[in-house]
PDB file of N, CA and C in Angstrom:
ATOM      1  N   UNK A   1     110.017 103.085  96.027  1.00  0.00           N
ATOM      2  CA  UNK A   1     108.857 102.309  96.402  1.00  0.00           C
ATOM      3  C   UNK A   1     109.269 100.915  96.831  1.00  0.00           C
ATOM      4  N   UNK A   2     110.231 100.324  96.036  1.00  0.00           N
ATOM      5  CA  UNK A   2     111.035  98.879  96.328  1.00  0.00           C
ATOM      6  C   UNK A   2     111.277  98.964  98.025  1.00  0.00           C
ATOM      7  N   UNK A   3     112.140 100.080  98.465  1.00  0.00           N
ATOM      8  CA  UNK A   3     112.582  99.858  99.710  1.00  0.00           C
ATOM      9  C   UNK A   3     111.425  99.995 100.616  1.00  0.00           C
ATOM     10  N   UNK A   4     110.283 100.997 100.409  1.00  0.00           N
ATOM     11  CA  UNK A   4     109.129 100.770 101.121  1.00  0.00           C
ATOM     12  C   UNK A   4     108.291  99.963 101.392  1.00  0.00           C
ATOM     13  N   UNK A   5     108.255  99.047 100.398  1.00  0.00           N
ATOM     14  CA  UNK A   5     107.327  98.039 100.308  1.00  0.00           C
ATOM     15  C   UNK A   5     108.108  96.508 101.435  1.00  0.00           C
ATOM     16  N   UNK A   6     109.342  96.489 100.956  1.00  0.00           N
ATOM     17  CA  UNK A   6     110.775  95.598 101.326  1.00  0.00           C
ATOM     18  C   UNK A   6     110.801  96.015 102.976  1.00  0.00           C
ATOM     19  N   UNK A   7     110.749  97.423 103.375  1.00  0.00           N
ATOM     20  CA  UNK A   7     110.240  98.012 104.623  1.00  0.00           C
ATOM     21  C   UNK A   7     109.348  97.259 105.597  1.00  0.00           C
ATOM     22  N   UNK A   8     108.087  97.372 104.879  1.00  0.00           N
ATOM     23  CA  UNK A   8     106.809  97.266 105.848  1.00  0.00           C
ATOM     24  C   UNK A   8     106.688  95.973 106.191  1.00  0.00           C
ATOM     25  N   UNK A   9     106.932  95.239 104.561  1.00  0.00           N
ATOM     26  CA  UNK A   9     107.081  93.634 104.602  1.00  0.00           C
ATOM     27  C   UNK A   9     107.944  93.070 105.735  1.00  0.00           C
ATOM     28  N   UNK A  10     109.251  93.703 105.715  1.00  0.00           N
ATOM     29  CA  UNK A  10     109.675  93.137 107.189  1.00  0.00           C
ATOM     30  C   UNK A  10     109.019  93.034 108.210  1.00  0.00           C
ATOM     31  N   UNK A  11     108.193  94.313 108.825  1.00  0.00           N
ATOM     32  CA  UNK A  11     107.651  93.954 109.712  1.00  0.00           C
ATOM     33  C   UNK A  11     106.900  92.809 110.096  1.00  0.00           C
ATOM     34  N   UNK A  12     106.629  92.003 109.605  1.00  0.00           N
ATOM     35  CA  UNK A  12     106.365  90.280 109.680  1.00  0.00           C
ATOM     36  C   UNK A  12     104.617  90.547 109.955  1.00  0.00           C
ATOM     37  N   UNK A  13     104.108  91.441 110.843  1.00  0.00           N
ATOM     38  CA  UNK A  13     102.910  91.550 111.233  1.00  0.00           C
ATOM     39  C   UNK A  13     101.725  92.613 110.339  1.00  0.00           C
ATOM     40  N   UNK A  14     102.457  93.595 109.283  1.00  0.00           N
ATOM     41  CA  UNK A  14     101.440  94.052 108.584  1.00  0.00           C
ATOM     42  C   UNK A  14     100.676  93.985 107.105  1.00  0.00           C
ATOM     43  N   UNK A  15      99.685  93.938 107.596  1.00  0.00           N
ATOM     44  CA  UNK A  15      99.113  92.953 106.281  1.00  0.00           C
ATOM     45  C   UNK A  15      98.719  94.600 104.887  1.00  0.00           C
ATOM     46  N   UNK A  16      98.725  95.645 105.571  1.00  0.00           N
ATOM     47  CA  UNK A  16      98.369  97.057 104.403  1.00  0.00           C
ATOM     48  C   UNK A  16      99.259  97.988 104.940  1.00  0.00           C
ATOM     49  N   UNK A  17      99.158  98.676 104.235  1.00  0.00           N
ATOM     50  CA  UNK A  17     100.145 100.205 103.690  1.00  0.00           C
ATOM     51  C   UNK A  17      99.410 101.127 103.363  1.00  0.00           C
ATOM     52  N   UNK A  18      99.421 102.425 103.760  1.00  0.00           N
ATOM     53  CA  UNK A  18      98.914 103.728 103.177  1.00  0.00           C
ATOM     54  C   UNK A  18     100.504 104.501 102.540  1.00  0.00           C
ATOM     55  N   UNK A  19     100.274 104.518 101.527  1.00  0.00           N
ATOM     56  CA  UNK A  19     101.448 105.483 100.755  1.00  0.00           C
ATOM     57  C   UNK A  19     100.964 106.313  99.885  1.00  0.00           C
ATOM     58  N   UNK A  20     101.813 107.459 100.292  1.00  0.00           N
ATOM     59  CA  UNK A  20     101.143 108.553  99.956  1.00  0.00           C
ATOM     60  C   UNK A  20     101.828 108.780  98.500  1.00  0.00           C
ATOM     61  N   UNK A  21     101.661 110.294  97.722  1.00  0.00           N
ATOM     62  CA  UNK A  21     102.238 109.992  96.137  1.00  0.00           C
ATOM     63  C   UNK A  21     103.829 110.661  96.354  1.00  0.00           C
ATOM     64  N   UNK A  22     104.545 109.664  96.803  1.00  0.00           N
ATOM     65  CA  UNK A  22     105.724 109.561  96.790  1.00  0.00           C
ATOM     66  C   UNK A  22     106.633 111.016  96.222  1.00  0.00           C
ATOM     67  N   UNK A  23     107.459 111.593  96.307  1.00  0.00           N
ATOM     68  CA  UNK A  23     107.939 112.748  95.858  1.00  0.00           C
ATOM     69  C   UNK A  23     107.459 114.135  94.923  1.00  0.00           C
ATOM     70  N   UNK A  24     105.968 113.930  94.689  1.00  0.00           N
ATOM     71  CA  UNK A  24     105.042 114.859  94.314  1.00  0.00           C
ATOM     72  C   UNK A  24     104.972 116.124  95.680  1.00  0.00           C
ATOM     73  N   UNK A  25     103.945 116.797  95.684  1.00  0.00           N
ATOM     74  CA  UNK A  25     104.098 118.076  96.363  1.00  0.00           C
ATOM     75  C   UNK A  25     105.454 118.807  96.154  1.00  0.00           C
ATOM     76  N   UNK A  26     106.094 118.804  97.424  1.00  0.00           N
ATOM     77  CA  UNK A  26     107.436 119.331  97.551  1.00  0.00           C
ATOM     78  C   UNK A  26     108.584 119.186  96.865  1.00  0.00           C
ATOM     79  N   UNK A  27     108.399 117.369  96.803  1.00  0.00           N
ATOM     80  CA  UNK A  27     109.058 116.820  96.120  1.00  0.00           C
ATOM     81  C   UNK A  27     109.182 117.547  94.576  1.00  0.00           C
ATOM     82  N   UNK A  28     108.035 118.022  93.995  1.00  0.00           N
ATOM     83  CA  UNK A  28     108.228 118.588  92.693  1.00  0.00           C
ATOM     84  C   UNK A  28     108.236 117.625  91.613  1.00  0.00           C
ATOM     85  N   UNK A  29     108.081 116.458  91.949  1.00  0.00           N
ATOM     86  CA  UNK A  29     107.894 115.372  90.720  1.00  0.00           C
ATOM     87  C   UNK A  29     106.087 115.464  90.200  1.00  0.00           C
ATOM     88  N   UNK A  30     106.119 115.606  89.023  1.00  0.00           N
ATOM     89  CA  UNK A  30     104.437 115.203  88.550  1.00  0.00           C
ATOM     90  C   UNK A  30     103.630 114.102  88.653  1.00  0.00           C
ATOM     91  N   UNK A  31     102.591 114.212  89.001  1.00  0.00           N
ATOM     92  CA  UNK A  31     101.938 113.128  89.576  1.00  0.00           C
ATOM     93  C   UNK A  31     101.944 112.216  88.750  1.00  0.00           C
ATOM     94  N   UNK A  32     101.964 112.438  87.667  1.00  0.00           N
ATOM     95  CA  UNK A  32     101.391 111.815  86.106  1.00  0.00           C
ATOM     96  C   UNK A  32     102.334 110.595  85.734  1.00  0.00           C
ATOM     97  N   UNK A  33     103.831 111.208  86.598  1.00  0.00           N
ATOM     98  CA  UNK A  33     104.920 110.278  86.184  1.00  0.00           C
ATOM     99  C   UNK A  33     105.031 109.211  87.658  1.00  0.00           C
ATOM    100  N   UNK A  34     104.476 110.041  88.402  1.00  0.00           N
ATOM    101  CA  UNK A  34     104.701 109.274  89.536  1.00  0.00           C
ATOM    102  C   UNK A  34     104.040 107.929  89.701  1.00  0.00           C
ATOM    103  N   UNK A  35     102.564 108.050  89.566  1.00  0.00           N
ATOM    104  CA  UNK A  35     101.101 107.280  89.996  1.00  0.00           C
ATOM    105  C   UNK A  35     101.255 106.022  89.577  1.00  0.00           C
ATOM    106  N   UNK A  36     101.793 106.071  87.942  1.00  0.00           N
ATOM    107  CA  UNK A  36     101.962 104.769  86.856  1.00  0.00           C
ATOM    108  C   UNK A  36     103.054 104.192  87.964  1.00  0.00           C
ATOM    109  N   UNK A  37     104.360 104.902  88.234  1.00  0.00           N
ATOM    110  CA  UNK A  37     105.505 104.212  88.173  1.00  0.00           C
ATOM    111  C   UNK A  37     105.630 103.129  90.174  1.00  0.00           C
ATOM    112  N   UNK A  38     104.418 104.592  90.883  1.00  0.00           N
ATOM    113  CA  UNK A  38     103.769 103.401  92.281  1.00  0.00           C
ATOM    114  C   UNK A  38     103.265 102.382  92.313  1.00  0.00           C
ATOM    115  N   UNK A  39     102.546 102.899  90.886  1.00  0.00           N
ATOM    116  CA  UNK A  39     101.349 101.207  90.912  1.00  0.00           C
ATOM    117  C   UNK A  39     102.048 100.214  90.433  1.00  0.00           C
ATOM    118  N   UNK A  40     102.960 100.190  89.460  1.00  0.00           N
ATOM    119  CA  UNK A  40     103.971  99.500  88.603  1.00  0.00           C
ATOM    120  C   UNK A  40     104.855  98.799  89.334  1.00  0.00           C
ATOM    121  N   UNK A  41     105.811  99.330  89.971  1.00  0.00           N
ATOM    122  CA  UNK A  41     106.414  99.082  91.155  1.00  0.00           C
ATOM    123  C   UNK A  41     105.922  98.082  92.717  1.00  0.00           C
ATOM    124  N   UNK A  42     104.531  98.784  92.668  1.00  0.00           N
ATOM    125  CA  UNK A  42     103.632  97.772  93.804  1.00  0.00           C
ATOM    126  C   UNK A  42     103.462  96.281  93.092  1.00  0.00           C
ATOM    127  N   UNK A  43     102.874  96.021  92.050  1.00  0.00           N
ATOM    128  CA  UNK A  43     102.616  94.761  91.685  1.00  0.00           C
ATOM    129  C   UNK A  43     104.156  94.271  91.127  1.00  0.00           C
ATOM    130  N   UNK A  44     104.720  94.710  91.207  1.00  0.00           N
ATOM    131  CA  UNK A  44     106.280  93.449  90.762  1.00  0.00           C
ATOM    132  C   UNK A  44     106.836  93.607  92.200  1.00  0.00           C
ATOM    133  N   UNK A  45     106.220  93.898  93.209  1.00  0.00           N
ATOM    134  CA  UNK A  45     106.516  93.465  94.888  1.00  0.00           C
ATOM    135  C   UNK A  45     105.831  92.505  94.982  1.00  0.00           C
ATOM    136  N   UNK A  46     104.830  92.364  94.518  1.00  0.00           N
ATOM    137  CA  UNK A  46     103.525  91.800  95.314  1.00  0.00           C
ATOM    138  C   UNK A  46     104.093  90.062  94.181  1.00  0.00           C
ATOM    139  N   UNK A  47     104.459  90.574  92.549  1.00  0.00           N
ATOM    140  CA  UNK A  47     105.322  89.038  92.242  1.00  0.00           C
ATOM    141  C   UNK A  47     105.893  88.746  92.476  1.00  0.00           C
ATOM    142  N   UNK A  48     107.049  89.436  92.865  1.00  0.00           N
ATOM    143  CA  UNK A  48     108.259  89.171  93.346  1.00  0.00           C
ATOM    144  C   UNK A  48     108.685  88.457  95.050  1.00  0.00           C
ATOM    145  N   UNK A  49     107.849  89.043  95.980  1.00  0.00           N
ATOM    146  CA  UNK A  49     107.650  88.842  96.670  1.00  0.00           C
ATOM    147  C   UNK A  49     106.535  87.765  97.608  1.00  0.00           C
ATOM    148  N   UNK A  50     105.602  86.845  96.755  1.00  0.00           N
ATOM    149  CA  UNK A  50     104.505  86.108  96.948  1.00  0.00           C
ATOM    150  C   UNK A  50     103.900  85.705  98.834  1.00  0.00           C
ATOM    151  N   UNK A  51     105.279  85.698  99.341  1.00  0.00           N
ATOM    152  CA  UNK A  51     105.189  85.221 100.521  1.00  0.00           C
ATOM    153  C   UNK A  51     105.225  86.243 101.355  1.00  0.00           C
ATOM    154  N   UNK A  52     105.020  87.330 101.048  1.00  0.00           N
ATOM    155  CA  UNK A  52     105.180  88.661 102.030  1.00  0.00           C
ATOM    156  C   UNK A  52     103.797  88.580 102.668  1.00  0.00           C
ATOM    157  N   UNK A  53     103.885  89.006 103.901  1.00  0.00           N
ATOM    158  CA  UNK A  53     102.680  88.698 104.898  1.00  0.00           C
ATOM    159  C   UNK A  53     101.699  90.478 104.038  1.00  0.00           C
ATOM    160  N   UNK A  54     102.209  91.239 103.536  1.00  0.00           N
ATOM    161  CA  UNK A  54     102.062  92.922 103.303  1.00  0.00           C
ATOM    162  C   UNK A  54     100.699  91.701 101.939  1.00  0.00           C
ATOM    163  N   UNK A  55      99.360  92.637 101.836  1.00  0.00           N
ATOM    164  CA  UNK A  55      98.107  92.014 101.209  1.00  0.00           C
ATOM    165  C   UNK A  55      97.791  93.262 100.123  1.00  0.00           C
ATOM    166  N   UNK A  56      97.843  94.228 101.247  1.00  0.00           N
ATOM    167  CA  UNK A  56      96.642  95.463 100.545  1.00  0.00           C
ATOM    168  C   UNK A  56      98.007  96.844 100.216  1.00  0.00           C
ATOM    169  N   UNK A  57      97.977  97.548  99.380  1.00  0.00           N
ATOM    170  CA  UNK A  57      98.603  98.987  99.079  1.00  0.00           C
ATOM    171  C   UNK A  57      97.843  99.745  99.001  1.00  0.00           C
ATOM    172  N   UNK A  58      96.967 101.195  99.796  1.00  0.00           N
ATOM    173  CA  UNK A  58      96.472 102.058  99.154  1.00  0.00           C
ATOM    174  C   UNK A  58      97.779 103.134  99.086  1.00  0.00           C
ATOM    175  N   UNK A  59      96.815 103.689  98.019  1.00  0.00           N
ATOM    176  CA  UNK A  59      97.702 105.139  97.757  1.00  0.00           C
ATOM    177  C   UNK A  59      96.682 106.372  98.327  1.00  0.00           C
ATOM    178  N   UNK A  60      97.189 107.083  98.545  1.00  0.00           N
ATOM    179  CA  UNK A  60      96.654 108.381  99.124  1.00  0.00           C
ATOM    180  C   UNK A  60      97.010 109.935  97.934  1.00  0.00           C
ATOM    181  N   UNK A  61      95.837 110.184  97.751  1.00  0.00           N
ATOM    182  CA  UNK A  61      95.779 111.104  96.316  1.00  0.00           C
ATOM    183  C   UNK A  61      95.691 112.562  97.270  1.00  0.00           C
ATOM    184  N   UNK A  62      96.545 113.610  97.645  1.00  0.00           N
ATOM    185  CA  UNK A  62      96.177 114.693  97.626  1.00  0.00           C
ATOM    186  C   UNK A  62      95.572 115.773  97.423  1.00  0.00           C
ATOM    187  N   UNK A  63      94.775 115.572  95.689  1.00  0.00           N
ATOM    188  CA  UNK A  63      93.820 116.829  95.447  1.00  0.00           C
ATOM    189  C   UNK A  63      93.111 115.561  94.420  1.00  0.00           C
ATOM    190  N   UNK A  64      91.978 115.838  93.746  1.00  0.00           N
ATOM    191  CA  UNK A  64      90.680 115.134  93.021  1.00  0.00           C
ATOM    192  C   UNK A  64      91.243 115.031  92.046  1.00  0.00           C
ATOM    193  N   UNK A  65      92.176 115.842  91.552  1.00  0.00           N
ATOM    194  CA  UNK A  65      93.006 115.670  90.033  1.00  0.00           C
ATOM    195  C   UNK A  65      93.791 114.669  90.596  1.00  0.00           C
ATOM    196  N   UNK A  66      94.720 114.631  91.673  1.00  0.00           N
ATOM    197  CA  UNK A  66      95.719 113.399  91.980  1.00  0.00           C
ATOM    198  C   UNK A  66      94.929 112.466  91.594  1.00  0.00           C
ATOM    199  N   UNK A  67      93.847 112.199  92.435  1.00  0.00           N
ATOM    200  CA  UNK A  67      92.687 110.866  92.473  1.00  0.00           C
ATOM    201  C   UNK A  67      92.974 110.336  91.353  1.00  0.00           C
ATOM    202  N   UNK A  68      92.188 111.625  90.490  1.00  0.00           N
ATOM    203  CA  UNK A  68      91.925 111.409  89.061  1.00  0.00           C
ATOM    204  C   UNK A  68      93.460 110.557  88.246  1.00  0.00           C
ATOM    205  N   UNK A  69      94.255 111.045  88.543  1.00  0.00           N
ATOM    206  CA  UNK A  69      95.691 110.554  88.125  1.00  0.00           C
ATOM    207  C   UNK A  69      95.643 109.093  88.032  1.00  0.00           C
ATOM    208  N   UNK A  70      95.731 108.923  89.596  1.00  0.00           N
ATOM    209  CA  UNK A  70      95.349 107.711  90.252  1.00  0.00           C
ATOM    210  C   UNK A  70      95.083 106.749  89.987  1.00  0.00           C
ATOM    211  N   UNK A  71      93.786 106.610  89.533  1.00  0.00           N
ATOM    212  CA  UNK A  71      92.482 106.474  88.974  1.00  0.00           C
ATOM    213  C   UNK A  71      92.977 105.745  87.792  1.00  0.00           C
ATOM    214  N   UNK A  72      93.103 106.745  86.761  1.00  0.00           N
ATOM    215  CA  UNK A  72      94.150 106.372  85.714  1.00  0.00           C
ATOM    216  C   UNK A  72      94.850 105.259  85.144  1.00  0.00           C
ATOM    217  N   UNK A  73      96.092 105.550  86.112  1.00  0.00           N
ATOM    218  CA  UNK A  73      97.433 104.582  85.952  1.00  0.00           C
ATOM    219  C   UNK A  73      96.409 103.185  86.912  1.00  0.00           C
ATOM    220  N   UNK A  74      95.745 103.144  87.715  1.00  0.00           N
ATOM    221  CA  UNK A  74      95.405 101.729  88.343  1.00  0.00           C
ATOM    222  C   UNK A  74      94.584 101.520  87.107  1.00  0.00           C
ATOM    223  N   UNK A  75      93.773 101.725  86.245  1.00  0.00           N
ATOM    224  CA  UNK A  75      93.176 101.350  85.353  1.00  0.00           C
ATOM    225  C   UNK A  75      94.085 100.597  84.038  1.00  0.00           C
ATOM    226  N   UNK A  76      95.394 100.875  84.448  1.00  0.00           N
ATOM    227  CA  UNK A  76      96.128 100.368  83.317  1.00  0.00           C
ATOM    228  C   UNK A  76      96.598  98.720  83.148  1.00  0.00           C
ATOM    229  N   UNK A  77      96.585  98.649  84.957  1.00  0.00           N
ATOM    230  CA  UNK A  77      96.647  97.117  85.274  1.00  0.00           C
ATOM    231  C   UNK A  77      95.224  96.596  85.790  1.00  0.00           C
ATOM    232  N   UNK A  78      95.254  95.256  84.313  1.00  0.00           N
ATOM    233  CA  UNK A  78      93.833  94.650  84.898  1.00  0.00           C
ATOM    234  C   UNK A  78      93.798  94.058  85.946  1.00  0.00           C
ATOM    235  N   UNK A  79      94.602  93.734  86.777  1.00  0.00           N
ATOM    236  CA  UNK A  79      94.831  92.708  88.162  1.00  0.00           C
ATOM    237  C   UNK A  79      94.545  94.165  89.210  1.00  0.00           C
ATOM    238  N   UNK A  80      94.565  95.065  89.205  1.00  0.00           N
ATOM    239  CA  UNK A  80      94.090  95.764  90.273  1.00  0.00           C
ATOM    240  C   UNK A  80      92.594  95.796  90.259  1.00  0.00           C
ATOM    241  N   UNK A  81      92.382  96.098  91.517  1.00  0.00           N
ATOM    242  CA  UNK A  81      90.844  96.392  91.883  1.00  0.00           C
ATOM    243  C   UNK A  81      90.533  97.693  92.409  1.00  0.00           C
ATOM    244  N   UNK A  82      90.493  98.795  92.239  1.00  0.00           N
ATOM    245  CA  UNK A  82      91.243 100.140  93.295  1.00  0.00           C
ATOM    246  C   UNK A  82      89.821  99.567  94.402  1.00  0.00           C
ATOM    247  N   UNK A  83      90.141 100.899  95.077  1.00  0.00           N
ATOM    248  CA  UNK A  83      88.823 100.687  96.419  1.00  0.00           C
ATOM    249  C   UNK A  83      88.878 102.302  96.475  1.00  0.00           C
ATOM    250  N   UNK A  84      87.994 103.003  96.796  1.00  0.00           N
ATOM    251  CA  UNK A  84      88.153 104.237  97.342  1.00  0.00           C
ATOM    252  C   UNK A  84      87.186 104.491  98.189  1.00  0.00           C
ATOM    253  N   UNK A  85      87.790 105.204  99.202  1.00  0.00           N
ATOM    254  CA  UNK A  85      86.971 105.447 100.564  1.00  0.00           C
ATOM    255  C   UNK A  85      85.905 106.472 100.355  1.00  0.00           C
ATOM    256  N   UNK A  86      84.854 106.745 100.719  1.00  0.00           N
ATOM    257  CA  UNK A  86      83.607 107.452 100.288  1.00  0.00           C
ATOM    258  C   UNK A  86      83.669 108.827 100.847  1.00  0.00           C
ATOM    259  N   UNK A  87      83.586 109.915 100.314  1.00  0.00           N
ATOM    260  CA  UNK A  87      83.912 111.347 101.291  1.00  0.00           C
ATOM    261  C   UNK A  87      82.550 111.489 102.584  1.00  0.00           C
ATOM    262  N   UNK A  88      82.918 111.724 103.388  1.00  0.00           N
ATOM    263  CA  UNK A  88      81.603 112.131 104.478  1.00  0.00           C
ATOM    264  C   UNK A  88      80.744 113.255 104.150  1.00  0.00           C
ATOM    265  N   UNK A  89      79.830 112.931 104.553  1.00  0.00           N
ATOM    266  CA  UNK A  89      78.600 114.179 104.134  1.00  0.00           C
ATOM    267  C   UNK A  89      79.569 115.640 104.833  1.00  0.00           C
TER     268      UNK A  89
END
C-alpha cells in the first residue's frame, strides 16, 4: 500500500485514489486481514506524508460482506469519515 500511495502521490496532479482490496480475490489473502492493514497503512501516508497533493483514498469492497469488512476496520480509526456511494435503483 506504501508504494501505492508513494505512486499516485508522485503524480503531483492527483488529489484521490480508488484502491481496490489489495491481494484478496485471487490473491487469496482474507479480507479481514487485509481491510484493517489498508486503512492502517493509508493514514500513516496521509502523516507521514502531510504535503502530498493525494486528499481522498476510497477503497473498493467487492461483495457486501467485503463492504461489511470495510466498514469495520474504518470504524476503528476515529479520524476517518468513510463515504459510500449509494447503489442505483
Amino acid at each position: 500500500m506504501d508504494n501505492v500511495l508513494r505512486a499516485i502521490s508522485a503524480g503531483k496532479h492527483y488529489r484521490s485514489a480508488l484502491v481496490p482490496m489489495l491481494g484478496t480475490g485471487q490473491g487469496g489473502f482474507p479480507v479481514g486481514r487485509v481491510a484493517p492493514l489498508l486503512v492502517k497503512r493509508t493514514l500513516a501516508f496521509f502523516r507521514e506524508n502531510p504535503k502530498s497533493p493525494l486528499r481522498e483514498v476510497y477503497f473498493l469492497a467487492y461483495s457486501e460482506g467485503d463492504l461489511e469488512i470495510l466498514r469495520n476496520a474504518i470504524k476503528e480509526f476515529s479520524s476517518v469519515e468513510p463515504v459510500e456511494e449509494e447503489k442505483p435503483d
